[in-house]
N, C-alpha and C. Protein backbone atom coordinates (compact mmCIF):
# COMPACT_ATOMS: atom_id res chain seq x y z
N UNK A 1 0.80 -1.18 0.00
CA UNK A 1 0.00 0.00 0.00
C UNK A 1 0.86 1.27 0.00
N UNK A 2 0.97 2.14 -1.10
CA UNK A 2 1.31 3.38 -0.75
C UNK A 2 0.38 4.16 -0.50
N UNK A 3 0.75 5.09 0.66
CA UNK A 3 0.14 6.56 1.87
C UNK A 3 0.33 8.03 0.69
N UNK A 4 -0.39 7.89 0.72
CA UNK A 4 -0.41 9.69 0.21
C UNK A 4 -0.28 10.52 0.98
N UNK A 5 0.15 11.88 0.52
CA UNK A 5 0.73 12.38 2.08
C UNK A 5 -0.59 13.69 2.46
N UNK A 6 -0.49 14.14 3.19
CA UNK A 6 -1.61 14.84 3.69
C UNK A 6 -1.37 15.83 3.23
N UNK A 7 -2.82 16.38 2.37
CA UNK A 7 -2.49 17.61 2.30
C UNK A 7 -3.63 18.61 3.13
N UNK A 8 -2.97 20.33 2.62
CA UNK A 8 -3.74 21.06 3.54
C UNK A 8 -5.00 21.44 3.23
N UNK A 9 -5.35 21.61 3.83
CA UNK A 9 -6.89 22.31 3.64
C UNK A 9 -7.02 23.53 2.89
N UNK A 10 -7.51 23.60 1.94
CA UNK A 10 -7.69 24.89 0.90
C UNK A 10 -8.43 25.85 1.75
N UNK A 11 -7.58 27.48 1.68
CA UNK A 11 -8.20 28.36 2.77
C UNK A 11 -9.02 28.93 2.07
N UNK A 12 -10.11 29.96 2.57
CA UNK A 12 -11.23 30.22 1.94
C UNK A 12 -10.92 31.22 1.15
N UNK A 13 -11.77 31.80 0.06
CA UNK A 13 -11.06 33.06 -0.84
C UNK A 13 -11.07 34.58 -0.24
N UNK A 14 -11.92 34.65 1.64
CA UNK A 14 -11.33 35.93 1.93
C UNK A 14 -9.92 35.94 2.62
N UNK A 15 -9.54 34.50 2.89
CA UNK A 15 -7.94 34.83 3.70
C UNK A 15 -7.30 35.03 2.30
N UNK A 16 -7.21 34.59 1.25
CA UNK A 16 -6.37 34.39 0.28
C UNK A 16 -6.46 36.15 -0.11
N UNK A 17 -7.68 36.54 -0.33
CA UNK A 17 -7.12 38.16 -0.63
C UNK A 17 -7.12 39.20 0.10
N UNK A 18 -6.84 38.99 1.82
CA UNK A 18 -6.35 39.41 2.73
C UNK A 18 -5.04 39.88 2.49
N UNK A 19 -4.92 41.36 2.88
CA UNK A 19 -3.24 41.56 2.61
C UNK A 19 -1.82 41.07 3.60
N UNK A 20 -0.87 40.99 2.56
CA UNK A 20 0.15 40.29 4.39
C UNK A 20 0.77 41.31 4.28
N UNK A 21 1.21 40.86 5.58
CA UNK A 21 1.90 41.70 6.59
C UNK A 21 3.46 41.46 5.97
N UNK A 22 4.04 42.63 5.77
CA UNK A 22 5.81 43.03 5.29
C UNK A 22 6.50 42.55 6.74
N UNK A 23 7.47 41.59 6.70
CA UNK A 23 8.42 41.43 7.76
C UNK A 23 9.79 42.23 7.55
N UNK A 24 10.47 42.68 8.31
CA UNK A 24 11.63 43.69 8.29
C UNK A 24 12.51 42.66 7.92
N UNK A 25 13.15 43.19 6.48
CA UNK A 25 14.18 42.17 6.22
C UNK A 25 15.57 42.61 6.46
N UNK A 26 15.72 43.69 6.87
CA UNK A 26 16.86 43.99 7.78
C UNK A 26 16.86 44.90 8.99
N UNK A 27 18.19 44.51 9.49
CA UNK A 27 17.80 44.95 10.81
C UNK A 27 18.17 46.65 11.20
N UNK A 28 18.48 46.94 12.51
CA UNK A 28 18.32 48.33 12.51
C UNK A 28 18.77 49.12 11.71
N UNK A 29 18.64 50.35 11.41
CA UNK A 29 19.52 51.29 10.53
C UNK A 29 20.90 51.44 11.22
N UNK A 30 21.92 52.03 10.22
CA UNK A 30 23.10 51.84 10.74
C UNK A 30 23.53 53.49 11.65
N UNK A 31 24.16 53.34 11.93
CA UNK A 31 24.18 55.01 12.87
C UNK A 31 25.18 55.38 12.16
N UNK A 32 24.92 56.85 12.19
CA UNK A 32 25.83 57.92 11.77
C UNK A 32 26.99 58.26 12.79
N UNK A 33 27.90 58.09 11.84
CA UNK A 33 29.37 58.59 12.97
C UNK A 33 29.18 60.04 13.51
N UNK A 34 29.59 59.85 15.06
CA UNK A 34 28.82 61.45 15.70
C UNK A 34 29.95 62.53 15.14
N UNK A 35 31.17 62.07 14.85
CA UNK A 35 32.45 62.90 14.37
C UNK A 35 32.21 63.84 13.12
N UNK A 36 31.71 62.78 12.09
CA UNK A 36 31.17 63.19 10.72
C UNK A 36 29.65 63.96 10.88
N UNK A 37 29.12 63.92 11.89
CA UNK A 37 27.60 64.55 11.94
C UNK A 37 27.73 65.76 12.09
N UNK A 38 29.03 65.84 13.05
CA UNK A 38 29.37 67.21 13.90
C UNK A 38 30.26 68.32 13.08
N UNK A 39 30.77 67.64 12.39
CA UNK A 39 31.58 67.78 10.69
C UNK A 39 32.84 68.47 11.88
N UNK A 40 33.73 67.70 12.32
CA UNK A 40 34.71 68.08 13.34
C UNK A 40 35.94 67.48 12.34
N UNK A 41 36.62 68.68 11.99
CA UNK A 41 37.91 68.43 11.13
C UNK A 41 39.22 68.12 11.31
N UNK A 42 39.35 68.24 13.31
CA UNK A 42 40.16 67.43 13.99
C UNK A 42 40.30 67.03 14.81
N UNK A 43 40.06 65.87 15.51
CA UNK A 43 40.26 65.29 16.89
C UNK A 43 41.63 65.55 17.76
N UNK A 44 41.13 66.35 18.91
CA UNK A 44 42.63 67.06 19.63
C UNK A 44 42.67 66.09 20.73
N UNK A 45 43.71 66.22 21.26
CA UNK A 45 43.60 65.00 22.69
C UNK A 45 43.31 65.91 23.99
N UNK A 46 43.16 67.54 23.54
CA UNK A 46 43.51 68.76 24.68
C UNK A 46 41.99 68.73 25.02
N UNK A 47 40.70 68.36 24.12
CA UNK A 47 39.36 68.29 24.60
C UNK A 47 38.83 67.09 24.95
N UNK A 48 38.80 67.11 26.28
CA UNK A 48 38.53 65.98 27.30
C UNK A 48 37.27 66.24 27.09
N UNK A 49 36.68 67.19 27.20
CA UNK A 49 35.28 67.23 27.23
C UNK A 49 34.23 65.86 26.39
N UNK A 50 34.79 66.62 25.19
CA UNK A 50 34.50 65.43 23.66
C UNK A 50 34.67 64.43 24.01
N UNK A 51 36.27 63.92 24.33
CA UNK A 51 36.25 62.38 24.06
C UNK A 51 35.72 61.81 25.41
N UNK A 52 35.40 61.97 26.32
CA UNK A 52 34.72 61.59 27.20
C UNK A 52 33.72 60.78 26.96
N UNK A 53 33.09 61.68 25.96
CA UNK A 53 31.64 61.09 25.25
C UNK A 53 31.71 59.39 24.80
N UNK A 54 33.39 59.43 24.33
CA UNK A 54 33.49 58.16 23.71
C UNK A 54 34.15 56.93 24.61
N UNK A 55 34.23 57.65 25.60
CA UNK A 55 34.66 55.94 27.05
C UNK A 55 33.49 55.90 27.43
N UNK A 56 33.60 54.12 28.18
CA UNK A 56 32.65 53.86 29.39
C UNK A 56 32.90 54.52 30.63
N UNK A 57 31.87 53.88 31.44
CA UNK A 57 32.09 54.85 32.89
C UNK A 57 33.19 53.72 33.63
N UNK A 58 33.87 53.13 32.94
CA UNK A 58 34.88 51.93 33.38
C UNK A 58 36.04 52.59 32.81
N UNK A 59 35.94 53.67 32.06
CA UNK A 59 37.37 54.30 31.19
C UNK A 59 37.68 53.99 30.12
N UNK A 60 37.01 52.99 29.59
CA UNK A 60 37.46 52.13 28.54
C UNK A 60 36.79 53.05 27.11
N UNK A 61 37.63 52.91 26.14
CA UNK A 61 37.23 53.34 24.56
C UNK A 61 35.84 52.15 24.21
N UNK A 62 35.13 53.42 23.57
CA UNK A 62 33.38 52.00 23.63
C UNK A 62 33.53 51.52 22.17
N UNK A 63 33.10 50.61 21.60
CA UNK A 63 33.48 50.23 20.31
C UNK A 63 32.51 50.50 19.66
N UNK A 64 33.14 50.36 17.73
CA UNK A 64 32.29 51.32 16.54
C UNK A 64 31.16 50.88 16.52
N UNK A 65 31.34 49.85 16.80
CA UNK A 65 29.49 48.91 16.90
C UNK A 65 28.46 49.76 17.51
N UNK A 66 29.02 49.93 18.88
CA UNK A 66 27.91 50.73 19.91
C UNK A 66 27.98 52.12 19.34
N UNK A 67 29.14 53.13 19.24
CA UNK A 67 29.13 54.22 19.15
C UNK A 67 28.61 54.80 17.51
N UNK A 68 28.75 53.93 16.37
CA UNK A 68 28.60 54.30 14.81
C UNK A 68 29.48 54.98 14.59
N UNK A 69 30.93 55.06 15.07
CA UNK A 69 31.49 55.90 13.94
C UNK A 69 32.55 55.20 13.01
N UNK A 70 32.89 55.55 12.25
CA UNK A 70 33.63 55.46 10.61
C UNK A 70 34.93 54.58 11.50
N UNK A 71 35.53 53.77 10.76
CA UNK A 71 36.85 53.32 10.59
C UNK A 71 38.32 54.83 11.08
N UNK A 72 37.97 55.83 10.35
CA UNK A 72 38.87 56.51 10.24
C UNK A 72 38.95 57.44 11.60
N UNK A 73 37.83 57.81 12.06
CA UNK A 73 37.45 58.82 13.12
C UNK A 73 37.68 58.02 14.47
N UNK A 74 37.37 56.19 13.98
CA UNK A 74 37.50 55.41 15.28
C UNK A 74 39.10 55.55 15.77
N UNK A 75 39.82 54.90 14.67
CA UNK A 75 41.09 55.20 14.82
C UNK A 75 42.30 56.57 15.70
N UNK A 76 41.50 57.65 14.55
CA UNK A 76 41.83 59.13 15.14
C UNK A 76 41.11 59.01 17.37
N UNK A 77 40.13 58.87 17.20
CA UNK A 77 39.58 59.08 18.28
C UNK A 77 40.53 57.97 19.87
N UNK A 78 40.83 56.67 19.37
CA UNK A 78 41.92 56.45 19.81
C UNK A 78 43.04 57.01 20.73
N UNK A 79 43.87 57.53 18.90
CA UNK A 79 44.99 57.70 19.62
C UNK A 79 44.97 58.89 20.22
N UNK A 80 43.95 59.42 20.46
CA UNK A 80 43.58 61.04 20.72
C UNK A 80 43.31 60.82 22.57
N UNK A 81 42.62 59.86 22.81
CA UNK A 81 42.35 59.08 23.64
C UNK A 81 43.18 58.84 24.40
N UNK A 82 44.05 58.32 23.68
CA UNK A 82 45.52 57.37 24.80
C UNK A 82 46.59 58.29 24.63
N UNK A 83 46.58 59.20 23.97
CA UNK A 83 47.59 60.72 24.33
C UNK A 83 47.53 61.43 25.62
N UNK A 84 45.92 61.78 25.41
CA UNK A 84 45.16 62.14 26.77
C UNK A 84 45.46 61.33 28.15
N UNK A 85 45.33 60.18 28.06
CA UNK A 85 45.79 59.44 29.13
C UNK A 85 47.28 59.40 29.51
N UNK A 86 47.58 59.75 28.46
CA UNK A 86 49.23 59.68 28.80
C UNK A 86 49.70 60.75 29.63
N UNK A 87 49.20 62.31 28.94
CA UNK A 87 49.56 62.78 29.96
C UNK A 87 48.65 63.91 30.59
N UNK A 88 47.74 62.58 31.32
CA UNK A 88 47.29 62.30 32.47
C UNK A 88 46.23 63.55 32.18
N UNK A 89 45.17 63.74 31.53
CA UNK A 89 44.21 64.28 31.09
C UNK A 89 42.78 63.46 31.03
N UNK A 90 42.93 62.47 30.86
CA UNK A 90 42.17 61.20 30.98
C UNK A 90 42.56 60.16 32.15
N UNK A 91 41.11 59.18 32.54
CA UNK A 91 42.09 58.13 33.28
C UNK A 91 42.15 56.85 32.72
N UNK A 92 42.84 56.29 33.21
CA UNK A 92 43.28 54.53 32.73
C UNK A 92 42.51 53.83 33.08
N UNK A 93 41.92 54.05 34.25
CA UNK A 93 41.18 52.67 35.12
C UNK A 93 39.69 53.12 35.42
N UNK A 94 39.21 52.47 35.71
CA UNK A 94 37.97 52.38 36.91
C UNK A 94 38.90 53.22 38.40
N UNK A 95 39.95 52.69 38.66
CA UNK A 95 40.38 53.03 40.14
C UNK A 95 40.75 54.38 39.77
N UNK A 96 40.96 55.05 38.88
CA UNK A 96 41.45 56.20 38.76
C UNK A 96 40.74 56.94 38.79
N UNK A 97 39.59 56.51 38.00
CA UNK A 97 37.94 57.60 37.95
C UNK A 97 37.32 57.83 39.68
N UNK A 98 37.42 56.54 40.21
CA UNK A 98 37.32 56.72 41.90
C UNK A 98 38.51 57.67 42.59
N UNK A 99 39.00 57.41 42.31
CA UNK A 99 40.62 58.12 43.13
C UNK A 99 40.31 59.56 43.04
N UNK A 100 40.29 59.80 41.77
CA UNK A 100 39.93 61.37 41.14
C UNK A 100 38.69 62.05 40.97
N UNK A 101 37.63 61.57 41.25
CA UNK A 101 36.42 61.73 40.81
C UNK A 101 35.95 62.22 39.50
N UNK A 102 36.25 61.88 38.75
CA UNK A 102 36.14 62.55 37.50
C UNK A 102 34.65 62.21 36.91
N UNK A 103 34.16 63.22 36.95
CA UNK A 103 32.66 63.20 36.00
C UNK A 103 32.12 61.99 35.27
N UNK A 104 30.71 61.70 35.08
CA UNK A 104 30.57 61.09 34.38
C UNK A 104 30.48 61.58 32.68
N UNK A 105 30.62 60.53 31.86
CA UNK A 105 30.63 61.12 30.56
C UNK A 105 29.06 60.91 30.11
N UNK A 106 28.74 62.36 29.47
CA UNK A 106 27.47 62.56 28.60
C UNK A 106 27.53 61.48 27.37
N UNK A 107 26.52 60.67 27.52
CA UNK A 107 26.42 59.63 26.41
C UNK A 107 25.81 60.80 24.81
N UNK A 108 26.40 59.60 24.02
CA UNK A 108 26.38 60.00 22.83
C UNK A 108 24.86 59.51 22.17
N UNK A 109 24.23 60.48 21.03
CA UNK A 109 23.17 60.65 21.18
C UNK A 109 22.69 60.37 19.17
């Protein structure tokens, strides 16, 4: 004996000209680098203010993923970064941000 296989039930002709629903075939939009938004033509290491924006509250540089910016500005923003830290404009640690109290940084928007 061969089984035939089951089939479905024919749906009625108002689901069939029911409209469907669009699923998002990609995912979020990509973010604009805040560097290039701000149209800032050079990253100094002397404005703490700025790069602030771009550490955690752990000190750490936040990555392009989270923040959206460009390859080139990530880079610049860096070593702009670890200049600052060098001499001692920025801090290195978590223990340093305690030690010193240094502000929290205004998240980027």
């Amino acid at each position: 004996m061969v089984e035939e296989p089951e089939r479905a039930p024919e749906q009625p002709a108002e689901a069939a000209e029911a409209p469907r629903q669009r699923k998002r075939r990609y995912g979020r939009r990509r973010k604009v680098c805040p560097v290039c938004a701000e149209q800032i033509k050079r990253i100094d290491y002397k404005n703490t203010a700025f790069l602030r924006r771009f550490l955690t509250d752990r000190g750490r540089i936040e990555s392009r993923r989270k923040l959206g910016t460009c390859a080139k500005h990530q880079r610049a923003l860096a070593r702009a970064i670890k200049r600052a830290r060098h001499v001692a404009l920025l801090p290195f640690t978590a223990e340093h941000i305690r030690k010193m109290g240094w502000p929290s940084p205004t998240p980027v928007s």
